[in-house]
PDB file of N, CA and C in Angstrom:
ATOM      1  N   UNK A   1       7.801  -3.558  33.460  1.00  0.00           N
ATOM      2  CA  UNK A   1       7.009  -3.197  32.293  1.00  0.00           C
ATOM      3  C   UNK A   1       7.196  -4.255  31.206  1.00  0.00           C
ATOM      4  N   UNK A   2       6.232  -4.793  30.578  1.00  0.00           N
ATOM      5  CA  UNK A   2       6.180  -5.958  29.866  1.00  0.00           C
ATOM      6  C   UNK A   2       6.674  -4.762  28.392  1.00  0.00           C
ATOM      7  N   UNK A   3       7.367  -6.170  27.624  1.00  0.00           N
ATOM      8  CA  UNK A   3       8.255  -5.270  26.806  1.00  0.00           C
ATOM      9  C   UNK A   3       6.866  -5.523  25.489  1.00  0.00           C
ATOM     10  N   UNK A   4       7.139  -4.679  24.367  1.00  0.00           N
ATOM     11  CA  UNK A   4       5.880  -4.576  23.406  1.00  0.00           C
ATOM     12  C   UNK A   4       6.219  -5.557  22.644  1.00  0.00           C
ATOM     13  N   UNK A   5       5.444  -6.077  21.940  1.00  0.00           N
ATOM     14  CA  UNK A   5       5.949  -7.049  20.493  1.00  0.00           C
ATOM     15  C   UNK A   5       6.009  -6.716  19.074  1.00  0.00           C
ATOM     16  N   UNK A   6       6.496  -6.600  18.416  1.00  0.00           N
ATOM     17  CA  UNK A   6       6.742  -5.928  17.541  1.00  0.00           C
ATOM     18  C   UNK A   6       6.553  -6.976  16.357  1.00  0.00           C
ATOM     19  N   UNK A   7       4.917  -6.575  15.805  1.00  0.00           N
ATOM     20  CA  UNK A   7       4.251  -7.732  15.321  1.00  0.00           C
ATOM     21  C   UNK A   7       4.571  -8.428  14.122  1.00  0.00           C
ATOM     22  N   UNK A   8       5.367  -7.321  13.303  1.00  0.00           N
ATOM     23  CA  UNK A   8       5.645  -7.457  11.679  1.00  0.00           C
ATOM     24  C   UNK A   8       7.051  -8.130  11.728  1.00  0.00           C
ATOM     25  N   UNK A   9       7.815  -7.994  12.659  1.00  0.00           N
ATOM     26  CA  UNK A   9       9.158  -8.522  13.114  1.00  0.00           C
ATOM     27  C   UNK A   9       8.765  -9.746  13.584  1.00  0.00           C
ATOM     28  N   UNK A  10       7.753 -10.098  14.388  1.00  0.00           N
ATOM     29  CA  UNK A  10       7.773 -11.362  15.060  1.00  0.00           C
ATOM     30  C   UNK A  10       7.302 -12.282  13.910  1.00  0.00           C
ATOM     31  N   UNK A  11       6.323 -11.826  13.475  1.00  0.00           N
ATOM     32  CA  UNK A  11       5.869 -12.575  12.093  1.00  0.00           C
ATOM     33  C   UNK A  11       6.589 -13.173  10.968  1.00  0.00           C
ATOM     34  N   UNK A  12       7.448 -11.972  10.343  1.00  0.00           N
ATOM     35  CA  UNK A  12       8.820 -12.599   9.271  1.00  0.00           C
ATOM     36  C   UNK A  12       9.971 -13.267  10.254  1.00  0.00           C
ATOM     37  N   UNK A  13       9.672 -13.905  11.588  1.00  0.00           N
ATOM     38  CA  UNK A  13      11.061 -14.544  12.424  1.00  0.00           C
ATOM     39  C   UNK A  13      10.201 -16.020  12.493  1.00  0.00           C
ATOM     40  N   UNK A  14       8.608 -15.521  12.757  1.00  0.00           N
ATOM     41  CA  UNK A  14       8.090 -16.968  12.099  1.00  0.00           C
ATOM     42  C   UNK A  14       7.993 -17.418  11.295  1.00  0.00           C
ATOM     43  N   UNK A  15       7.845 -17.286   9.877  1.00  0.00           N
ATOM     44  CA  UNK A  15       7.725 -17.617   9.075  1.00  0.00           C
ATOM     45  C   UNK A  15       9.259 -17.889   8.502  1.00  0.00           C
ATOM     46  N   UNK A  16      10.576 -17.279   9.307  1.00  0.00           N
ATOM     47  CA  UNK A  16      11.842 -17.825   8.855  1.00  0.00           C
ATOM     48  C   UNK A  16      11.785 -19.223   9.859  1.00  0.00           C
ATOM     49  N   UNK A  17      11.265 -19.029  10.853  1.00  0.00           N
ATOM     50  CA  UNK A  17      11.345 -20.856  11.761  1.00  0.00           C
ATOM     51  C   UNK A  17      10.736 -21.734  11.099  1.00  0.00           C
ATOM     52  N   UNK A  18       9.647 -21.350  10.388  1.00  0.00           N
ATOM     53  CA  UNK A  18       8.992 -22.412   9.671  1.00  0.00           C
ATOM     54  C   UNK A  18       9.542 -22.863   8.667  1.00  0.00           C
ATOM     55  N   UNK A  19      10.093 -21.918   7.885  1.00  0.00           N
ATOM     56  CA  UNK A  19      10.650 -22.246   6.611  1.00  0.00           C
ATOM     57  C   UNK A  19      11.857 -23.029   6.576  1.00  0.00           C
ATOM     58  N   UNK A  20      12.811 -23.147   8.159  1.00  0.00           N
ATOM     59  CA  UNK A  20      13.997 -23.635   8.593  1.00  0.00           C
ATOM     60  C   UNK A  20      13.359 -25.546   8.928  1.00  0.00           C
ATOM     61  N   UNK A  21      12.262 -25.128   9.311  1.00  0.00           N
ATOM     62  CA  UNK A  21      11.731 -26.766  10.066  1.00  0.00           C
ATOM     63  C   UNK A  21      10.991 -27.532   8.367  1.00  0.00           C
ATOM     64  N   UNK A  22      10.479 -26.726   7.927  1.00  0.00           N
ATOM     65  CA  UNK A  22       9.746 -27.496   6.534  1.00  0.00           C
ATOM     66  C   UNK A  22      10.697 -27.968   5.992  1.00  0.00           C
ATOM     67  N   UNK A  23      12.413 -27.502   5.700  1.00  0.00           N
ATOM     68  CA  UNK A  23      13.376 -27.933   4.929  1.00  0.00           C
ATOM     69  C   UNK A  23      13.382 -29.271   5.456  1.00  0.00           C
ATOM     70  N   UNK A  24      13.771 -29.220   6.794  1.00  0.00           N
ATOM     71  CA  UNK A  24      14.061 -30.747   7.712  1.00  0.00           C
ATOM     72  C   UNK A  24      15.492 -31.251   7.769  1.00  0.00           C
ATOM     73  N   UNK A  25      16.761 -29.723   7.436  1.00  0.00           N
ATOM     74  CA  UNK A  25      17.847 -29.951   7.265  1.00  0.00           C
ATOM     75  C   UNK A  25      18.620 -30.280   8.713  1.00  0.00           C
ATOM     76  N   UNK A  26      18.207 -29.442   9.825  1.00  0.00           N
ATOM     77  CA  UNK A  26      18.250 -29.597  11.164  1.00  0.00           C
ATOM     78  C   UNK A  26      18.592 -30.894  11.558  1.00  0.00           C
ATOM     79  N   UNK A  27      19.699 -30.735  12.908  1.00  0.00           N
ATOM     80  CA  UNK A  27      19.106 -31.650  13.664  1.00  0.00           C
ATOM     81  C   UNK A  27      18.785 -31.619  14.676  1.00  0.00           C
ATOM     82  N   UNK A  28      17.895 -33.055  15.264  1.00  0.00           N
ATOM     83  CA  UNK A  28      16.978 -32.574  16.201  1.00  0.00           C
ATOM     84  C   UNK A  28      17.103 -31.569  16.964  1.00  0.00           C
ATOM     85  N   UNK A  29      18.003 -31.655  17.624  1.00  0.00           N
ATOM     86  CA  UNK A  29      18.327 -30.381  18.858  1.00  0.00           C
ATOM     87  C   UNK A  29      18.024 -29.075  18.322  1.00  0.00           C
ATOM     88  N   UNK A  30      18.461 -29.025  17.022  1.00  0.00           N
ATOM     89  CA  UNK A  30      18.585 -27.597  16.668  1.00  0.00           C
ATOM     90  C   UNK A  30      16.725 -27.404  16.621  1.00  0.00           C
ATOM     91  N   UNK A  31      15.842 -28.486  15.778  1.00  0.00           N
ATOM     92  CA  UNK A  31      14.668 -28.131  15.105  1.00  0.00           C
ATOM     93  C   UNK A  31      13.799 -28.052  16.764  1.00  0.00           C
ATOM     94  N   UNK A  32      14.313 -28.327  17.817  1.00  0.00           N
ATOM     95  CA  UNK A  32      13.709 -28.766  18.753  1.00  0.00           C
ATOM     96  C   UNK A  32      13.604 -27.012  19.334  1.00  0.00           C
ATOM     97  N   UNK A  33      15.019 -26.380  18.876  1.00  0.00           N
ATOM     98  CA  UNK A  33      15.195 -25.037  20.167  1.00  0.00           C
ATOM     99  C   UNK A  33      14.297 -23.894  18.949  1.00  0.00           C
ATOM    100  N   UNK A  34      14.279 -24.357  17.921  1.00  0.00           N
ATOM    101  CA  UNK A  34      14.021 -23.289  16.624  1.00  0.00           C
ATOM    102  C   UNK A  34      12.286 -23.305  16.949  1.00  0.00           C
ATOM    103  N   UNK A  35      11.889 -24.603  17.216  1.00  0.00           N
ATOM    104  CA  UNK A  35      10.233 -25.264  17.604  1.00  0.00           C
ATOM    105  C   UNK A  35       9.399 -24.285  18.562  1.00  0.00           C
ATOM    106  N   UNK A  36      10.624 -24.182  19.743  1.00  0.00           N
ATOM    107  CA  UNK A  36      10.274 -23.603  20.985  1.00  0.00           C
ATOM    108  C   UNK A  36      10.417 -22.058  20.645  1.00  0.00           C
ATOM    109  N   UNK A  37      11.463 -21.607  19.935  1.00  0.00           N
ATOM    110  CA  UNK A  37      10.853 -20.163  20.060  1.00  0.00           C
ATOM    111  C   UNK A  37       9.604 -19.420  19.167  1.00  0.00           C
ATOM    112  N   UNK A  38       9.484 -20.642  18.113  1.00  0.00           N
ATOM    113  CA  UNK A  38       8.041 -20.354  17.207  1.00  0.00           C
ATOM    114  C   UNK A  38       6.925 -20.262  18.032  1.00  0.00           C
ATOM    115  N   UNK A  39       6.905 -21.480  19.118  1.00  0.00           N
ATOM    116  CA  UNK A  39       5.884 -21.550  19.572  1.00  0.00           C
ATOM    117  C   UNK A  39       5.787 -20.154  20.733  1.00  0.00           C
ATOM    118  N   UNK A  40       6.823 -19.475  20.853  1.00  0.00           N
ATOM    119  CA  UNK A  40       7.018 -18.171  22.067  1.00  0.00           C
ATOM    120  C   UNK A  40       6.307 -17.177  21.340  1.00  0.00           C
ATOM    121  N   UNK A  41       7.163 -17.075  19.484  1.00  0.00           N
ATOM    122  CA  UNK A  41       6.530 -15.857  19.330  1.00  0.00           C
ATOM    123  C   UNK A  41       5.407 -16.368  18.802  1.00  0.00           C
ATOM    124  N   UNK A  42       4.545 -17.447  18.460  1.00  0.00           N
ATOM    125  CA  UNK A  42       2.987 -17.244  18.059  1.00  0.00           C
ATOM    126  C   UNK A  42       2.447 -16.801  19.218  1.00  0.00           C
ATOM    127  N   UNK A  43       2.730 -17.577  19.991  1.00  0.00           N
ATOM    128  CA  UNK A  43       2.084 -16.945  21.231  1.00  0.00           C
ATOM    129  C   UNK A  43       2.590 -15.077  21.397  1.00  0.00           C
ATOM    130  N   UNK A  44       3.058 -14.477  21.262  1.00  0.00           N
ATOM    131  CA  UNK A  44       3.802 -13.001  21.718  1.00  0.00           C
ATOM    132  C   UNK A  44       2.426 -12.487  20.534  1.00  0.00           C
ATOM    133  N   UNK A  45       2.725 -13.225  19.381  1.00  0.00           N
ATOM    134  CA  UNK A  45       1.621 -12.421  18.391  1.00  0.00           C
ATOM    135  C   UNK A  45       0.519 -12.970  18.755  1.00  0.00           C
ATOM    136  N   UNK A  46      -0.181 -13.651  19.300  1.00  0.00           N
ATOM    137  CA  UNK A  46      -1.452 -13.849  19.531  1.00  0.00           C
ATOM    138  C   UNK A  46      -2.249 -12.994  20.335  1.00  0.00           C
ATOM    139  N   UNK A  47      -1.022 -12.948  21.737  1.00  0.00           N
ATOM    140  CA  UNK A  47      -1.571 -12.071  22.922  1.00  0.00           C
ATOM    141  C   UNK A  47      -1.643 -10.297  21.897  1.00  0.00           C
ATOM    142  N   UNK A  48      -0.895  -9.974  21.203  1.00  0.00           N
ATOM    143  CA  UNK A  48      -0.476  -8.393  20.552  1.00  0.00           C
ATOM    144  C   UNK A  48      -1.943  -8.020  19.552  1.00  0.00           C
ATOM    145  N   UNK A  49      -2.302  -9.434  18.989  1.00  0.00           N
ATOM    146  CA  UNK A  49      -3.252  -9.179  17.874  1.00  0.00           C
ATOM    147  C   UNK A  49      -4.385  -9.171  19.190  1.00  0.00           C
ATOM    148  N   UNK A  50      -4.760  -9.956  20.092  1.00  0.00           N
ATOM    149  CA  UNK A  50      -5.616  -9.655  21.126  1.00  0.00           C
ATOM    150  C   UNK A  50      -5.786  -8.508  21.662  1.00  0.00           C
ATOM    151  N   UNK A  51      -4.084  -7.817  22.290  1.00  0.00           N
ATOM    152  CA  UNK A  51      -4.257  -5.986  22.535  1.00  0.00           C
ATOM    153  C   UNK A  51      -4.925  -5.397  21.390  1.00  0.00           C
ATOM    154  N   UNK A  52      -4.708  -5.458  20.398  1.00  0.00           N
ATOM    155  CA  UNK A  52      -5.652  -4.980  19.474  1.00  0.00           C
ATOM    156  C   UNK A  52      -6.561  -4.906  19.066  1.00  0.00           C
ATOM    157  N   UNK A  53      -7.192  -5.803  18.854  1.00  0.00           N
ATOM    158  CA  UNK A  53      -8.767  -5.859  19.302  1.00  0.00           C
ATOM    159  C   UNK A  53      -9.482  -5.401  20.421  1.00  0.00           C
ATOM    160  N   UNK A  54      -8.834  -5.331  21.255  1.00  0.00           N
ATOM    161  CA  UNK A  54      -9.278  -4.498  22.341  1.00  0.00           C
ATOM    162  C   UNK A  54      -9.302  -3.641  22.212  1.00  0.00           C
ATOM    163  N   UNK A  55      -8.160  -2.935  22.038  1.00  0.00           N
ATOM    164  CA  UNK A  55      -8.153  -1.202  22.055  1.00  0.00           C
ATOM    165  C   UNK A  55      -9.224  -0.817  21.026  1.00  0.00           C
ATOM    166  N   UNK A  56      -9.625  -1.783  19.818  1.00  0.00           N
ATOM    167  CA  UNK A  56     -10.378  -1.209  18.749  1.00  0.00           C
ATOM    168  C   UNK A  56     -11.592  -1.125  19.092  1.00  0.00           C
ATOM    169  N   UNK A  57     -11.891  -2.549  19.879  1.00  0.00           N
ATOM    170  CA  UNK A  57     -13.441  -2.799  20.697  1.00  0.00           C
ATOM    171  C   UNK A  57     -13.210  -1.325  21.745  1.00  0.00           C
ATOM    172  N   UNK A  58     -12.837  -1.186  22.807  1.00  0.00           N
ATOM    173  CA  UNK A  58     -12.987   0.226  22.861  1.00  0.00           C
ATOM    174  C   UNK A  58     -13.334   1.375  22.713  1.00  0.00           C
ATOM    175  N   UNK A  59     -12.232   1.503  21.063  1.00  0.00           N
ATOM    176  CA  UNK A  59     -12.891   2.617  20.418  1.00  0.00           C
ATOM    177  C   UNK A  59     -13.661   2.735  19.938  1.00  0.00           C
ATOM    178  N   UNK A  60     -14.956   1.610  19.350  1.00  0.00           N
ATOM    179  CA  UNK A  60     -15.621   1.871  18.775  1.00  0.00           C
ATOM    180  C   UNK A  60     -17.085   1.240  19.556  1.00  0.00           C
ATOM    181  N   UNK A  61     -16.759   1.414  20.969  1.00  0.00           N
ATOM    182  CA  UNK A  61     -17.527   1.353  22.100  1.00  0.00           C
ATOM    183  C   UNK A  61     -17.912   0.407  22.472  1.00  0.00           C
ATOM    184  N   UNK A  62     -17.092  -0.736  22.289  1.00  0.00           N
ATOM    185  CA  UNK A  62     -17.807  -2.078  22.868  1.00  0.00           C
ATOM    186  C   UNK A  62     -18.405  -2.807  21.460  1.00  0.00           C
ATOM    187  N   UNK A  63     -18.198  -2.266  20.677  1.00  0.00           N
ATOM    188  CA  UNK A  63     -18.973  -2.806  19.209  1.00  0.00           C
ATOM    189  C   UNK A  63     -18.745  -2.695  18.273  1.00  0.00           C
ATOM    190  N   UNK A  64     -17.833  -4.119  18.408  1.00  0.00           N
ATOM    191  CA  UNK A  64     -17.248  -4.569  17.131  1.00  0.00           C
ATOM    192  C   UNK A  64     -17.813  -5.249  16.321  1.00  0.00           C
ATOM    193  N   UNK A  65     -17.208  -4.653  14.927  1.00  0.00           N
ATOM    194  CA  UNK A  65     -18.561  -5.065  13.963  1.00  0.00           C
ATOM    195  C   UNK A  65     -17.523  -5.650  12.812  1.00  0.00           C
ATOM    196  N   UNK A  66     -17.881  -6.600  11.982  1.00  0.00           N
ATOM    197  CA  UNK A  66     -17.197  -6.896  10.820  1.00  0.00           C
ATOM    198  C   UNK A  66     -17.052  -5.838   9.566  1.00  0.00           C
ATOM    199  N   UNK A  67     -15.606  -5.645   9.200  1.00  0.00           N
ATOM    200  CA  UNK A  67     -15.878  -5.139   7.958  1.00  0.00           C
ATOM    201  C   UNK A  67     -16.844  -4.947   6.962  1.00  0.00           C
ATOM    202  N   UNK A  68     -16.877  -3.896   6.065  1.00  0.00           N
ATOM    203  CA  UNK A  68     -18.212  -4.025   5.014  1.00  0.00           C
ATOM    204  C   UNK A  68     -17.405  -3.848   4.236  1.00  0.00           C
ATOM    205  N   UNK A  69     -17.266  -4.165   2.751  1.00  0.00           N
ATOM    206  CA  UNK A  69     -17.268  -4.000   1.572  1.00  0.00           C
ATOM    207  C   UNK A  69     -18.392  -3.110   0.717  1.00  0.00           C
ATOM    208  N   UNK A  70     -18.214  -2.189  -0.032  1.00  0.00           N
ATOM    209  CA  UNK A  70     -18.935  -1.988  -1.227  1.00  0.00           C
ATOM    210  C   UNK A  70     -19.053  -3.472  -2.099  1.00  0.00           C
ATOM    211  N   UNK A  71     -20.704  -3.318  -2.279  1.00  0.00           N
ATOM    212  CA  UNK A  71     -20.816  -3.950  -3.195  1.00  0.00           C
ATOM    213  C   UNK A  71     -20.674  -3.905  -4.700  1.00  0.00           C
ATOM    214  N   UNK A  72     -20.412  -4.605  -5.674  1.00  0.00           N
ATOM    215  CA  UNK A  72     -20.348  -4.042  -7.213  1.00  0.00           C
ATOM    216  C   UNK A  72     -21.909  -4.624  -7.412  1.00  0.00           C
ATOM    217  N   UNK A  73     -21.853  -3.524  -8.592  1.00  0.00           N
ATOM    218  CA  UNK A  73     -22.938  -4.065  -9.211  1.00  0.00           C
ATOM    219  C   UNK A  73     -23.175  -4.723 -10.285  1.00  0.00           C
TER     220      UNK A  73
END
């Protein structure tokens, strides 16, 4: 059973890898293994935000539609 991703967690662990590689305090080795698991979980959140859209296309029968806003007047 593929394990779930846990999107809001994977997200603030990216945005701590990024924030570790923008400094540029690292060295290589380290920015190299920190690189590789960013690139694991964008990917983990890409495929999760994809389950999601699905299940929504689904529910709302194959037809997905963009948000609407109220307009002001």
């Amino acid at each position: 059973m593929a394990k779930k991703t846990d999107l809001e967690k994977s997200l603030k662990d990216l945005e701590a890898i990024v924030g570790k590689l923008e400094e540029g305090d690292l060295p290589l080795e380290q920015s190299l293994k920190e690189f590789e698991k960013g690139v694991k979980l964008s990917r983990e959140c890409q495929t999760a935000l994809k389950d999601a859209e699905q299940k929504v296309k689904i529910l709302m029968d194959g037809d997905l539609k963009d948000f609407e806003t109220p307009e002001e007047d």
